[in-house]
Protein backbone atom coordinates (compact mmCIF):
# COMPACT_ATOMS: atom_id res chain seq x y z
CA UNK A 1 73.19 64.02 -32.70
CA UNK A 2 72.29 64.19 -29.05
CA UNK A 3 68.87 64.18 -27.52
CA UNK A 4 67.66 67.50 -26.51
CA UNK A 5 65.46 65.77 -23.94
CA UNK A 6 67.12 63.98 -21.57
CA UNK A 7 65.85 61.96 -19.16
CA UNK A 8 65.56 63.48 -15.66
CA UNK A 9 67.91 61.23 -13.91
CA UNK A 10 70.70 62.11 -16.18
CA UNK A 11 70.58 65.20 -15.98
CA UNK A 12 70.97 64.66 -11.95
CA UNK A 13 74.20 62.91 -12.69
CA UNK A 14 75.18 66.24 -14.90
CA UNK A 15 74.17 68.35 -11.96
CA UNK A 16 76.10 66.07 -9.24
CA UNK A 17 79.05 66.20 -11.99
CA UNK A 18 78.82 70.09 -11.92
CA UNK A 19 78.69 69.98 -8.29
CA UNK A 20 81.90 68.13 -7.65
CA UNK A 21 83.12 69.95 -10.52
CA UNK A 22 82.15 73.44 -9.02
CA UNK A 23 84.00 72.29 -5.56
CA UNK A 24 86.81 71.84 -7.84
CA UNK A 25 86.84 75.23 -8.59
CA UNK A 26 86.46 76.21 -5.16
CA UNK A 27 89.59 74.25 -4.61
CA UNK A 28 91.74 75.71 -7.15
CA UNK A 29 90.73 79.43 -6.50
CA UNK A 30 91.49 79.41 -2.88
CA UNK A 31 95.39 77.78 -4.13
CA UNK A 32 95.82 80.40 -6.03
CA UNK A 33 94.51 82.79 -3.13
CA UNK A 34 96.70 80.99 -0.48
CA UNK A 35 99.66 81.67 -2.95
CA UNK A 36 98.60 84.99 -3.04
CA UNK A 37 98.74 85.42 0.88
CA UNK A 38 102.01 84.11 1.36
CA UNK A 39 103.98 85.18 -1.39
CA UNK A 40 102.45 88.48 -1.89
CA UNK A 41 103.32 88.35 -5.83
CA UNK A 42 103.46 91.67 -7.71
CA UNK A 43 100.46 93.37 -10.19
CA UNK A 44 101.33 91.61 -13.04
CA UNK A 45 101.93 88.24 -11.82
CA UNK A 46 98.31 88.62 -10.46
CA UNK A 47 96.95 89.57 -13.36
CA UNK A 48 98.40 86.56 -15.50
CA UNK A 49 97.99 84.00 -12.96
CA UNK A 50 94.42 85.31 -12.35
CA UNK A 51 94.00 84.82 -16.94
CA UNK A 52 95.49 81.03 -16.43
CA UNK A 53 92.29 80.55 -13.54
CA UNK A 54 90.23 81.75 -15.96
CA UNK A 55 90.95 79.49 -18.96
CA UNK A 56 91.51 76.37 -16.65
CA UNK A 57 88.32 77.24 -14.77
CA UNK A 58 86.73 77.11 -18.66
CA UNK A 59 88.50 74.46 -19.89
CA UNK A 60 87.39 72.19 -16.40
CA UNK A 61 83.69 73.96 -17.38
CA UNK A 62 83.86 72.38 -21.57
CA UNK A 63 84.98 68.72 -19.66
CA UNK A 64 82.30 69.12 -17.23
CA UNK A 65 79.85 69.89 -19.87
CA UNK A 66 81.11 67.09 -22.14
CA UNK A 67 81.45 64.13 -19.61
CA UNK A 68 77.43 64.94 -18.29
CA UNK A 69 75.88 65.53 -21.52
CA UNK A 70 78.13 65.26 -24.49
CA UNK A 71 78.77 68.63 -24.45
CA UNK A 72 75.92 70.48 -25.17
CA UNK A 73 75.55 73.39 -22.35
CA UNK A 74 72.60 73.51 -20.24
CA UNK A 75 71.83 75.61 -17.83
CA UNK A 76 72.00 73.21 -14.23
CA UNK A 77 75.52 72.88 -15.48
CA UNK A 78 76.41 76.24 -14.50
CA UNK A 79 74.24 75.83 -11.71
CA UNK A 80 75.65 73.15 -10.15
CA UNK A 81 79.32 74.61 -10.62
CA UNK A 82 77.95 77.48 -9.42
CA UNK A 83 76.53 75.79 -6.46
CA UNK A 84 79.66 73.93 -5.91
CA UNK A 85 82.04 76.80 -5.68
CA UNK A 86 80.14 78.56 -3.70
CA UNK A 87 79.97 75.07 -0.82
CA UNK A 88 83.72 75.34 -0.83
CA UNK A 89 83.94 78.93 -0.55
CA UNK A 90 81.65 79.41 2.35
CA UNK A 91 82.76 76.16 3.91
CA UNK A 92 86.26 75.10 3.68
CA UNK A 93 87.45 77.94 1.52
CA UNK A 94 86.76 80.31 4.77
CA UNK A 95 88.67 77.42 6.70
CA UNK A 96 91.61 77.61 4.20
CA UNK A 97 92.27 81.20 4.18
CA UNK A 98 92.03 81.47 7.98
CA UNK A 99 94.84 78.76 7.88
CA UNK A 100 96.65 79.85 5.11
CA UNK A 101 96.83 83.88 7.21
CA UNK A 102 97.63 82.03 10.96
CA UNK A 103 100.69 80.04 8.78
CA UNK A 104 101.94 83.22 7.38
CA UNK A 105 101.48 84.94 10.91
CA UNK A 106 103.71 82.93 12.80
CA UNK A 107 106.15 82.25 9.24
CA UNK A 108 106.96 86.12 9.68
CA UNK A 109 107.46 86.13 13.66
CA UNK A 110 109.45 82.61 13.60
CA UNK A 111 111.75 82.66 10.44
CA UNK A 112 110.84 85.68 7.76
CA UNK A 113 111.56 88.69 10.73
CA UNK A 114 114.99 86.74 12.42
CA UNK A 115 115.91 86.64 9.19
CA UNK A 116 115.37 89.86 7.70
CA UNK A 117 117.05 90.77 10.49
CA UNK A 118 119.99 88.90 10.04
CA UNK A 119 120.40 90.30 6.14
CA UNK A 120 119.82 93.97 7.50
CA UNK A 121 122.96 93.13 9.78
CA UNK A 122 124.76 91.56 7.80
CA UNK A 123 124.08 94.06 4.92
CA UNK A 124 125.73 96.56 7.30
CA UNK A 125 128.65 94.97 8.54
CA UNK A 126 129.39 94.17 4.86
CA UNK A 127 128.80 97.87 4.23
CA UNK A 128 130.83 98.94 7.19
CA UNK A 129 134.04 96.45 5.70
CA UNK A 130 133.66 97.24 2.29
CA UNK A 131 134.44 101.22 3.08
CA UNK A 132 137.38 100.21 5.30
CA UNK A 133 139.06 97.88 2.85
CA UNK A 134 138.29 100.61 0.32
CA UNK A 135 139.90 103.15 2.34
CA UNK A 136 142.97 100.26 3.17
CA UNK A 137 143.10 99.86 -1.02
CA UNK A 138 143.22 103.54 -1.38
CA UNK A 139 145.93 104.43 1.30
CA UNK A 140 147.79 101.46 -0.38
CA UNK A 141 147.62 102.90 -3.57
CA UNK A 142 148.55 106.14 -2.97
CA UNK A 143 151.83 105.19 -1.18
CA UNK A 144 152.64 102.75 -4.29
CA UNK A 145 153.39 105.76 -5.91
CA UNK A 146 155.95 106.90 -3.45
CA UNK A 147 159.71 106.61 -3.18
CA UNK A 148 161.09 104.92 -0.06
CA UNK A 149 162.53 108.14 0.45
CA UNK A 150 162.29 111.93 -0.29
CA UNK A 151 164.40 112.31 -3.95
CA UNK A 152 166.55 115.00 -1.83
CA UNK A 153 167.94 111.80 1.05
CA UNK A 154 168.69 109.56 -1.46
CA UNK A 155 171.69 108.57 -1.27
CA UNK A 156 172.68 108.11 -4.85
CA UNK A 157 171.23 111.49 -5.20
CA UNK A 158 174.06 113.59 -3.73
CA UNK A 159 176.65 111.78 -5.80
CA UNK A 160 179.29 115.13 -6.21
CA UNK A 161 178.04 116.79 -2.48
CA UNK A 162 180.72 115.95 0.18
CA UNK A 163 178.64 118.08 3.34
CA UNK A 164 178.01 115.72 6.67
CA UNK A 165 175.28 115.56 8.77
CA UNK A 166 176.06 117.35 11.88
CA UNK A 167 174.85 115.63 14.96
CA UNK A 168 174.17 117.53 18.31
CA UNK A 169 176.20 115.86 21.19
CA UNK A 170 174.69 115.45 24.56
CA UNK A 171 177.24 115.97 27.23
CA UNK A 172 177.93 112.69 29.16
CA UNK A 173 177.53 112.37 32.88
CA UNK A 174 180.33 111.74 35.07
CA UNK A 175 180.47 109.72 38.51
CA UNK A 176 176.63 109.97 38.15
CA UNK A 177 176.81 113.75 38.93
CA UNK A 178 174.01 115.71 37.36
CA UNK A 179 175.40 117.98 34.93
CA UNK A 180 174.53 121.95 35.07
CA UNK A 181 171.53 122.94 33.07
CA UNK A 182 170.73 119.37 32.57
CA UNK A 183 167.72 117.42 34.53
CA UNK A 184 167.03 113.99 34.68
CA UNK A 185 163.32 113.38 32.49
């Protein structure tokens, strides 16, 4: 069984242990915060990232509590983690954050926005060829279906028919003499 009473300087190791344990903390909230900023993830992804925090965050608390005084929970434990998280968080955890927003500021104007850009265009240009070779697939299609000529001029068609194809005859010039009621186009 452990001593209830422990001497004074241990339990300023346990705090200093808390401390850096706390800053740890700090540390792994603002990743998952930075994370947050840039990749903007949706509700429910935020909720069960935000439940594996928690449980790390406890499980780092049991270690911190067992490594500093053999697990039995005192008070200047929480203190010190306390204590810790809140160094980081009002120290580099501001520092962080401002960082993590000026990155994502000029990611969106340097490669997210030319990009997005780019998709939108090519999104309609694909749009814009898709319809046409639709329309080309259509047309092609329909004239599948048709004969290379009107059942009526096929030739094969008029097998017992003997009448010709009269032809209108346009009267020749002579000497290069316009003829009457004919002009030159």
């Amino acid at each position: 069984m452990t001593e209830l009473n422990l001497p004074l300087e241990e339990q300023l190791h346990g705090f200093l242990i808390a401390v850096a344990a706390g800053v740890l903390l700090g540390a792994l909230y603002d990743a998952v915060r930075v994370y947050r900023i840039l990749m903007r993830p949706p509700k429910r992804q935020v909720f069960f990232l935000d439940t594996a925090v928690l449980v790390l965050c406890s499980f780092l608390t049991f270690l911190t509590a067992l490594a500093s005084c053999s697990g039995v929970l005192r008070f200047y434990l929480f203190l010190g983690e306390g204590l810790g998280w809140c160094l980081y968080a009002f120290t580099l955890g501001k520092i962080t954050v401002r960082l993590a927003s000026a990155v994502l500021w000029v990611l969106e104007r340097l490669l997210f926005r030319p990009v997005r850009c780019l998709a939108a265009s090519g999104k309609a240009l694909l749009i814009r060829l898709s319809g046409k070779a639709k329309a080309f697939l259509k047309k092609i299609l329909k004239q599948r279906k048709k004969a290379l000529k009107p059942p009526g001029k096929v030739v094969y068609n008029r097998s017992g028919s003997s009448r010709k194809i009269k032809r209108k005859r346009i009267p020749a010039r002579k000497d290069g003499a316009e003829l009457a009621g004919h002009t030159e186009p």
